[in-house]
PDB file of N, CA and C in Angstrom:
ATOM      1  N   UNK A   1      -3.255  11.978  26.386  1.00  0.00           N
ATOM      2  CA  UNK A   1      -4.188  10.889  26.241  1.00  0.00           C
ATOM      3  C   UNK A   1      -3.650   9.604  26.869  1.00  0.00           C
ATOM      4  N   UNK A   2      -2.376   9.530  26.570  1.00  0.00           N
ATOM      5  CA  UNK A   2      -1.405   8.460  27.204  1.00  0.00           C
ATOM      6  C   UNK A   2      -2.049   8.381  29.171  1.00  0.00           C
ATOM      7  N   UNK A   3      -1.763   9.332  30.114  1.00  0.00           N
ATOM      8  CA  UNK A   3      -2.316   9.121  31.240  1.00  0.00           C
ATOM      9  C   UNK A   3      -3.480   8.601  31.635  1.00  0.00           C
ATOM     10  N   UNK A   4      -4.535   9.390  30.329  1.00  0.00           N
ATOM     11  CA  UNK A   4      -5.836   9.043  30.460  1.00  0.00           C
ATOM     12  C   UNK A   4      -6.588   7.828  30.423  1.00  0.00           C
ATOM     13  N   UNK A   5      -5.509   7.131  29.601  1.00  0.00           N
ATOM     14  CA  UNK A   5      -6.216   5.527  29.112  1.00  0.00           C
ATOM     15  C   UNK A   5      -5.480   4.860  30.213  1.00  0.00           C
ATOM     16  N   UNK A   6      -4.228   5.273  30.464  1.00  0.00           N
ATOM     17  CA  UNK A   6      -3.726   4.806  32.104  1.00  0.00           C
ATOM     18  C   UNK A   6      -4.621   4.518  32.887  1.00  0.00           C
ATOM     19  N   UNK A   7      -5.362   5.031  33.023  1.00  0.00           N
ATOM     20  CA  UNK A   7      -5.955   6.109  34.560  1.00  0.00           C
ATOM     21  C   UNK A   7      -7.515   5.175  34.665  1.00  0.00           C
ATOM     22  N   UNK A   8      -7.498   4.658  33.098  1.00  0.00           N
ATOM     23  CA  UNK A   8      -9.286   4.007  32.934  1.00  0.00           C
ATOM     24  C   UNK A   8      -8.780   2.773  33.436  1.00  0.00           C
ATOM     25  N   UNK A   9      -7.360   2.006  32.755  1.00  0.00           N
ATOM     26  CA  UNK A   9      -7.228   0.501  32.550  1.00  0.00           C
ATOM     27  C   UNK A   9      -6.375   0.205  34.191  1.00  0.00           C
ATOM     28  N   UNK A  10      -5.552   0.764  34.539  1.00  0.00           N
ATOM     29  CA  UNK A  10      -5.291   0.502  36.072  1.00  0.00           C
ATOM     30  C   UNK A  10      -5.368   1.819  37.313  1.00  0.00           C
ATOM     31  N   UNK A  11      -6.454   2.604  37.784  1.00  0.00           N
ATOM     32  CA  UNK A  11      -6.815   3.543  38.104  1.00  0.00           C
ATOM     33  C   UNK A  11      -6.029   3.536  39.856  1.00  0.00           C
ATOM     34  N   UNK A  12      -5.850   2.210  40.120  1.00  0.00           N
ATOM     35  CA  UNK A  12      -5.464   2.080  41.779  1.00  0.00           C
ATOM     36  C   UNK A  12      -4.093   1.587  41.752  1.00  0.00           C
ATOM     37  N   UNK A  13      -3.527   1.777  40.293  1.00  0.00           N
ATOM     38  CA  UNK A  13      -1.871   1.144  40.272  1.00  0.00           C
ATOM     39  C   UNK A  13      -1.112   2.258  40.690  1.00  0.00           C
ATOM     40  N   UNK A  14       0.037   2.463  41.262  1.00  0.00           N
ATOM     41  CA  UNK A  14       0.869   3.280  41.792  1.00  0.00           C
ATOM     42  C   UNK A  14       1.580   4.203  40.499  1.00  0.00           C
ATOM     43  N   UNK A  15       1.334   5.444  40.229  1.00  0.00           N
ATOM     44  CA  UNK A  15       2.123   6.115  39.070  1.00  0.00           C
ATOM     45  C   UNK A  15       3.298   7.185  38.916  1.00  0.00           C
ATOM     46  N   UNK A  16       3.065   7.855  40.843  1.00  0.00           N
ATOM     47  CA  UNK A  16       3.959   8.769  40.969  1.00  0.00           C
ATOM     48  C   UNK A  16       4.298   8.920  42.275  1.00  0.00           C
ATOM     49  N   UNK A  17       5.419   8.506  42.476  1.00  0.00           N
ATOM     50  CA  UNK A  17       5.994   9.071  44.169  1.00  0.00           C
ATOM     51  C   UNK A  17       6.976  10.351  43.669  1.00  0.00           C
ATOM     52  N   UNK A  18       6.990  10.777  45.028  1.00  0.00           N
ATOM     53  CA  UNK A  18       7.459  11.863  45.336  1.00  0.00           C
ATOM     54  C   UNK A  18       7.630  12.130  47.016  1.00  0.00           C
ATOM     55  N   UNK A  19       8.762  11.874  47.077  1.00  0.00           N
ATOM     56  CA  UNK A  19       9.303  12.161  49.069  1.00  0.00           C
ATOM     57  C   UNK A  19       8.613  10.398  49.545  1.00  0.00           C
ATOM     58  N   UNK A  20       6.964  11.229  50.440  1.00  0.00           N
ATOM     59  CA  UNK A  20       6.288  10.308  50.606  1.00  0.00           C
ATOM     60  C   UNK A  20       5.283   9.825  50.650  1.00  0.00           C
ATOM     61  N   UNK A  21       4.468  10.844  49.828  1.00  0.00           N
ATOM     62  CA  UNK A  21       3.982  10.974  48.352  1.00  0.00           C
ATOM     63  C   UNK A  21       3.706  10.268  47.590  1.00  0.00           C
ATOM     64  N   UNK A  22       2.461   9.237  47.193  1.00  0.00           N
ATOM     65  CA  UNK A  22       2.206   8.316  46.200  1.00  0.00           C
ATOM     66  C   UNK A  22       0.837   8.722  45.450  1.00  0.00           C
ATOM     67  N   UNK A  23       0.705   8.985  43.908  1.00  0.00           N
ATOM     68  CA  UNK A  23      -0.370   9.357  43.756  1.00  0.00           C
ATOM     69  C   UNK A  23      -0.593   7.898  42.328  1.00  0.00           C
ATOM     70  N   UNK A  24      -1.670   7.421  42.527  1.00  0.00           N
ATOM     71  CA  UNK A  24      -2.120   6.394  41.738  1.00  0.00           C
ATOM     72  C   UNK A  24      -2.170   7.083  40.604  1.00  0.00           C
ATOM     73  N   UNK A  25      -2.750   6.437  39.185  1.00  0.00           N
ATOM     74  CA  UNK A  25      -3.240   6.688  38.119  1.00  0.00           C
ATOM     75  C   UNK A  25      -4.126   7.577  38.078  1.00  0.00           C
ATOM     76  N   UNK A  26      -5.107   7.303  38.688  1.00  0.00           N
ATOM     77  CA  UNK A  26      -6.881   7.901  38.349  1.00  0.00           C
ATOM     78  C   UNK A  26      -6.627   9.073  39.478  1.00  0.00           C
ATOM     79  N   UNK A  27      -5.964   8.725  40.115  1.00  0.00           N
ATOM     80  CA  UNK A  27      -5.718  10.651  41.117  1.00  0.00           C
ATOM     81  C   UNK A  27      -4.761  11.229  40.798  1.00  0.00           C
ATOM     82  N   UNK A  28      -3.799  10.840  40.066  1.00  0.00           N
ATOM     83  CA  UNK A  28      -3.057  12.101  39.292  1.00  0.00           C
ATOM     84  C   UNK A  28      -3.549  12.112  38.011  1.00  0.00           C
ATOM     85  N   UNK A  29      -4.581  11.667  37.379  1.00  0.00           N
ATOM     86  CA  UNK A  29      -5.468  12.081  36.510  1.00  0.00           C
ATOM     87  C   UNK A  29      -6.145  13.178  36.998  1.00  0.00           C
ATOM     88  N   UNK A  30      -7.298  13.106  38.062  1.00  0.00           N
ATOM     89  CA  UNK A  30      -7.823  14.034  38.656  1.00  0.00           C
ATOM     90  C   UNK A  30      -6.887  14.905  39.218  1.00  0.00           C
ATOM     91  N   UNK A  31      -5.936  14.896  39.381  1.00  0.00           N
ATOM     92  CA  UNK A  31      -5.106  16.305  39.746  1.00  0.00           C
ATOM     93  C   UNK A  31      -5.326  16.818  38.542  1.00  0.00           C
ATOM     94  N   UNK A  32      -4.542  16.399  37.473  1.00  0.00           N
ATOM     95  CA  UNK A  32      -4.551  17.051  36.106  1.00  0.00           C
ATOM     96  C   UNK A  32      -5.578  17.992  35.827  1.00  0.00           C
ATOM     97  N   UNK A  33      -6.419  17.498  35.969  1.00  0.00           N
ATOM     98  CA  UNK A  33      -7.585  17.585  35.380  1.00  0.00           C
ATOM     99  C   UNK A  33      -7.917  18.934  35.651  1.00  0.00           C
ATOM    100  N   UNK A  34      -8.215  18.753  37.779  1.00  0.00           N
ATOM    101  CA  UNK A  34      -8.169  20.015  38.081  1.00  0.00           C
ATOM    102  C   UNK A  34      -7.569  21.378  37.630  1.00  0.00           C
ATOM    103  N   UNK A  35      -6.087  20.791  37.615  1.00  0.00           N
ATOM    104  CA  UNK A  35      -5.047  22.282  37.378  1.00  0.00           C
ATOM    105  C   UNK A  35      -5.231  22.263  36.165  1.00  0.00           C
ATOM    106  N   UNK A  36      -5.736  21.797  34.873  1.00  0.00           N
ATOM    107  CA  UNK A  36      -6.150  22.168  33.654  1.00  0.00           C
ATOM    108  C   UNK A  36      -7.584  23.146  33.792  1.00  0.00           C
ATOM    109  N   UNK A  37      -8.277  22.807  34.627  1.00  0.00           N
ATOM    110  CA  UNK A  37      -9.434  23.334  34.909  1.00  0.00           C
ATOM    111  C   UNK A  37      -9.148  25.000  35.520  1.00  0.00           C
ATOM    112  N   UNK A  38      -8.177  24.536  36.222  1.00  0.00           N
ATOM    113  CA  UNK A  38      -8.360  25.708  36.540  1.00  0.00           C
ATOM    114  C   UNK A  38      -6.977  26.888  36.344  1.00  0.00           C
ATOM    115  N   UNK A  39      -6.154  26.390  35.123  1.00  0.00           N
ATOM    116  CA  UNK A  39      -5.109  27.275  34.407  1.00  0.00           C
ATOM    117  C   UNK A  39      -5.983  27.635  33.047  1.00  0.00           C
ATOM    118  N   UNK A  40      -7.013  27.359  32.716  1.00  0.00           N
ATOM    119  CA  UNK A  40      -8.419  27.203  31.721  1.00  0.00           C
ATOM    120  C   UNK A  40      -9.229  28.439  32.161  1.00  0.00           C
ATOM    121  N   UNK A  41      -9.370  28.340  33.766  1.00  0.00           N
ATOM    122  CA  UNK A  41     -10.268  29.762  34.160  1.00  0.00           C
ATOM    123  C   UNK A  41      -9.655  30.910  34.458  1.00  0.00           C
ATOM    124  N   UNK A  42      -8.243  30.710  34.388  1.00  0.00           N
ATOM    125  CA  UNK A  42      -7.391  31.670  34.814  1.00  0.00           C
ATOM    126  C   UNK A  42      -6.762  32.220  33.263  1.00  0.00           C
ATOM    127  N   UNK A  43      -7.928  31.772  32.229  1.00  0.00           N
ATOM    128  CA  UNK A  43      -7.574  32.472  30.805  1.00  0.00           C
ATOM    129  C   UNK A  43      -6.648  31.530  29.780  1.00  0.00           C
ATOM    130  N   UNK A  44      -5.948  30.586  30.526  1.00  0.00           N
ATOM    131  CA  UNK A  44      -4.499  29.804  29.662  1.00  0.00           C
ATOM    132  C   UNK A  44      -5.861  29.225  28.594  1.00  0.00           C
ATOM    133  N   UNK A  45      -4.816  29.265  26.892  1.00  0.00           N
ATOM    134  CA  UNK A  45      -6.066  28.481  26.008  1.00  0.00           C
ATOM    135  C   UNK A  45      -5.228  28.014  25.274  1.00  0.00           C
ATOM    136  N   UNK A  46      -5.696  27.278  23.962  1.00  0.00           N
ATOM    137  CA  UNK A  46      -4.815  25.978  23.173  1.00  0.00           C
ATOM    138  C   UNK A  46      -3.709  27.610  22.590  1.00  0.00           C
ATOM    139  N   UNK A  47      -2.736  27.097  22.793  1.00  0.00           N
ATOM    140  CA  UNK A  47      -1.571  27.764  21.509  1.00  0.00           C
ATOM    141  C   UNK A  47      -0.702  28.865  22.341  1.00  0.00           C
ATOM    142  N   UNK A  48      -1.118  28.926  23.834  1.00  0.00           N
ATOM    143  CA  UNK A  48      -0.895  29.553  24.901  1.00  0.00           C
ATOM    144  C   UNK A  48       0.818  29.475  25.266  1.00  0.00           C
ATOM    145  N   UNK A  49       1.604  30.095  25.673  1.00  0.00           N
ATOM    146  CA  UNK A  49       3.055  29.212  26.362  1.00  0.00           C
ATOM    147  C   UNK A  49       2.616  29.768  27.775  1.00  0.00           C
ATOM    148  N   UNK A  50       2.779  28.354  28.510  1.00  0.00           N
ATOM    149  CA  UNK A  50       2.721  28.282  29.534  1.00  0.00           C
ATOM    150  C   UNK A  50       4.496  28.372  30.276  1.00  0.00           C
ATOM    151  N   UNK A  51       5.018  28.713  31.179  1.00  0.00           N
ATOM    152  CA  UNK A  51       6.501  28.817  31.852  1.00  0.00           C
ATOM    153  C   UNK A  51       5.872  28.079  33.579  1.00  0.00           C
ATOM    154  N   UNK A  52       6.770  26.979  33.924  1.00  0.00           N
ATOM    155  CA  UNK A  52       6.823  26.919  35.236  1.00  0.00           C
ATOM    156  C   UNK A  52       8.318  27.221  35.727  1.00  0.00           C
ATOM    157  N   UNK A  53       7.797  27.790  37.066  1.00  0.00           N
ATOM    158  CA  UNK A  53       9.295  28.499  37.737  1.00  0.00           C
ATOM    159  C   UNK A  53       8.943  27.445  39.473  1.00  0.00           C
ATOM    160  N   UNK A  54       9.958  26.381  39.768  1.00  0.00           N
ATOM    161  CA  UNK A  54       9.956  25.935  40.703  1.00  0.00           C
ATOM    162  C   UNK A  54      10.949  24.971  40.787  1.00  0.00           C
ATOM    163  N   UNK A  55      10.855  24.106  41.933  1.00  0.00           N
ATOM    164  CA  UNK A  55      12.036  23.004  42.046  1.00  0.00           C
ATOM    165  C   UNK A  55      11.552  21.995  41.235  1.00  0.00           C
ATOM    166  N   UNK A  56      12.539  21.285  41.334  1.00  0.00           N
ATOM    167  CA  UNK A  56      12.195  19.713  41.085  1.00  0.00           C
ATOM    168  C   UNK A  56      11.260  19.084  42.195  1.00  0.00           C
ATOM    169  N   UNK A  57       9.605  18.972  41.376  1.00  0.00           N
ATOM    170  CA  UNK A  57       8.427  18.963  42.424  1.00  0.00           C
ATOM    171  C   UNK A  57       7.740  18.184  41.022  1.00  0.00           C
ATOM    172  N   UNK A  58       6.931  16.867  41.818  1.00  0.00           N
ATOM    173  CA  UNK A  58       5.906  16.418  41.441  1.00  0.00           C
ATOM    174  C   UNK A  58       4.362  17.655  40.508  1.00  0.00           C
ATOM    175  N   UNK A  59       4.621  18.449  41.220  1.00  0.00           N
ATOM    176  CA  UNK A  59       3.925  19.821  40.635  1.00  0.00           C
ATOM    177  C   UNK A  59       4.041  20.105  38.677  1.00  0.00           C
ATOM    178  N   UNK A  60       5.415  19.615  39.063  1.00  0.00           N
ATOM    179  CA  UNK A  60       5.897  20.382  37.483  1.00  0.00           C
ATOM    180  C   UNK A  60       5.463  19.339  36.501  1.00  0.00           C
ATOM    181  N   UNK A  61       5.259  17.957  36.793  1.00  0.00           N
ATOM    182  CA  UNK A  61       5.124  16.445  36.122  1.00  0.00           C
ATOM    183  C   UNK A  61       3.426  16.884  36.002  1.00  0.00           C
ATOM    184  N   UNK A  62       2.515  17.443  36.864  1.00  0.00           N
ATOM    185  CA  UNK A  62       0.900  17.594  36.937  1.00  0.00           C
ATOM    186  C   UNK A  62       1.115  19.048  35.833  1.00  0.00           C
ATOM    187  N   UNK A  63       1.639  20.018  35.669  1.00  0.00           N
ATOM    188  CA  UNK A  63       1.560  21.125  35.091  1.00  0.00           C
ATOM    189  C   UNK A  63       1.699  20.595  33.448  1.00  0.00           C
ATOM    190  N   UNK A  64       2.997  20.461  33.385  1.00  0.00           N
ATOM    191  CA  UNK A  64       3.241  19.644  32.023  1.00  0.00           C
ATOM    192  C   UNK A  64       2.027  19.114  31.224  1.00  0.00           C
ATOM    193  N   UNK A  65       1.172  17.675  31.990  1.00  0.00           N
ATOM    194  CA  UNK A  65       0.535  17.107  31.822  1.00  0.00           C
ATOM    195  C   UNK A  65      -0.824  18.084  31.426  1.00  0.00           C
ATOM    196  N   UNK A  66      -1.292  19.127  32.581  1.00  0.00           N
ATOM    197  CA  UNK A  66      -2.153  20.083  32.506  1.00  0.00           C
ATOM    198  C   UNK A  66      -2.622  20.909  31.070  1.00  0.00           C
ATOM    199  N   UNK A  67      -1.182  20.973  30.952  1.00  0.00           N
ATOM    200  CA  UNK A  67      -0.905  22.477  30.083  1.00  0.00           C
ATOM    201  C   UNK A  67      -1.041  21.101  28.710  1.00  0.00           C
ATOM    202  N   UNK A  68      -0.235  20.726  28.405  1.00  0.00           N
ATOM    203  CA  UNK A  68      -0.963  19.688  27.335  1.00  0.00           C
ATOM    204  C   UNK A  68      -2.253  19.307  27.080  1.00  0.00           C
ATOM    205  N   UNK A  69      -3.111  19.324  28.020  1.00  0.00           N
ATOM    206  CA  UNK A  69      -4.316  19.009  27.867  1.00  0.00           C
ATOM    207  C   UNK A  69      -4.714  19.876  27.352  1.00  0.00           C
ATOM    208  N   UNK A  70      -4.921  21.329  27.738  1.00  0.00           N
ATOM    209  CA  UNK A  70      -5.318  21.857  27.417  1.00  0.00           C
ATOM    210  C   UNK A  70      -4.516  22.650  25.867  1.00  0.00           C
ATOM    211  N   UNK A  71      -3.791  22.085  25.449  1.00  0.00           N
ATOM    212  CA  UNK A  71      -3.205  21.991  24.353  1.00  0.00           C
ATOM    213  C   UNK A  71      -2.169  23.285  23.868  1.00  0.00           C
TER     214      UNK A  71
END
C-alpha cells in the first residue's frame, strides 16, 4: 500500500534506478501491477510462496512488491 499512495501523491518523482534505468513512482506502480496481474493468471493466490531465482535485478524489487500484493 506504501508504493501505492507513493505512486498517487508524487507519480513523476524518480523511485528506482537501476544501471540506466529510471522508473518513476506511478510506472513502477504499473509494473507491479502488471506482474501481479499476471503471476494472478498464472494461478499464484493469497497464502501462495512465491521463490525468485535471479541476480541482483530491479526485477526482484517489482516481484517482491507483486507477490505482496497479491498477498
Amino acid at each position: 500500500e506504501w508504493l501505492q499512495r507513493r505512486a498517487l501523491l508524487t507519480p513523476d518523482r524518480p523511485a528506482l534506478t537501476f544501471g540506466e534505468d529510471t522508473w518513476s513512482f506511478a510506472a513502477l506502480q504499473a509494473e507491479i501491477v502488471r506482474m501481479a496481474d499476471r503471476l494472478a493468471a498464472a494461478g499464484v493466490a493469497q497464502g501462495d510462496r512465491v521463490g525468485y531465482l535471479g541476480f541482483n535485478h530491479s526485477g526482484f524489487l517489482m516481484a517482491m512488491f507483486a507477490t505482496a500484493r497479491l498477498g
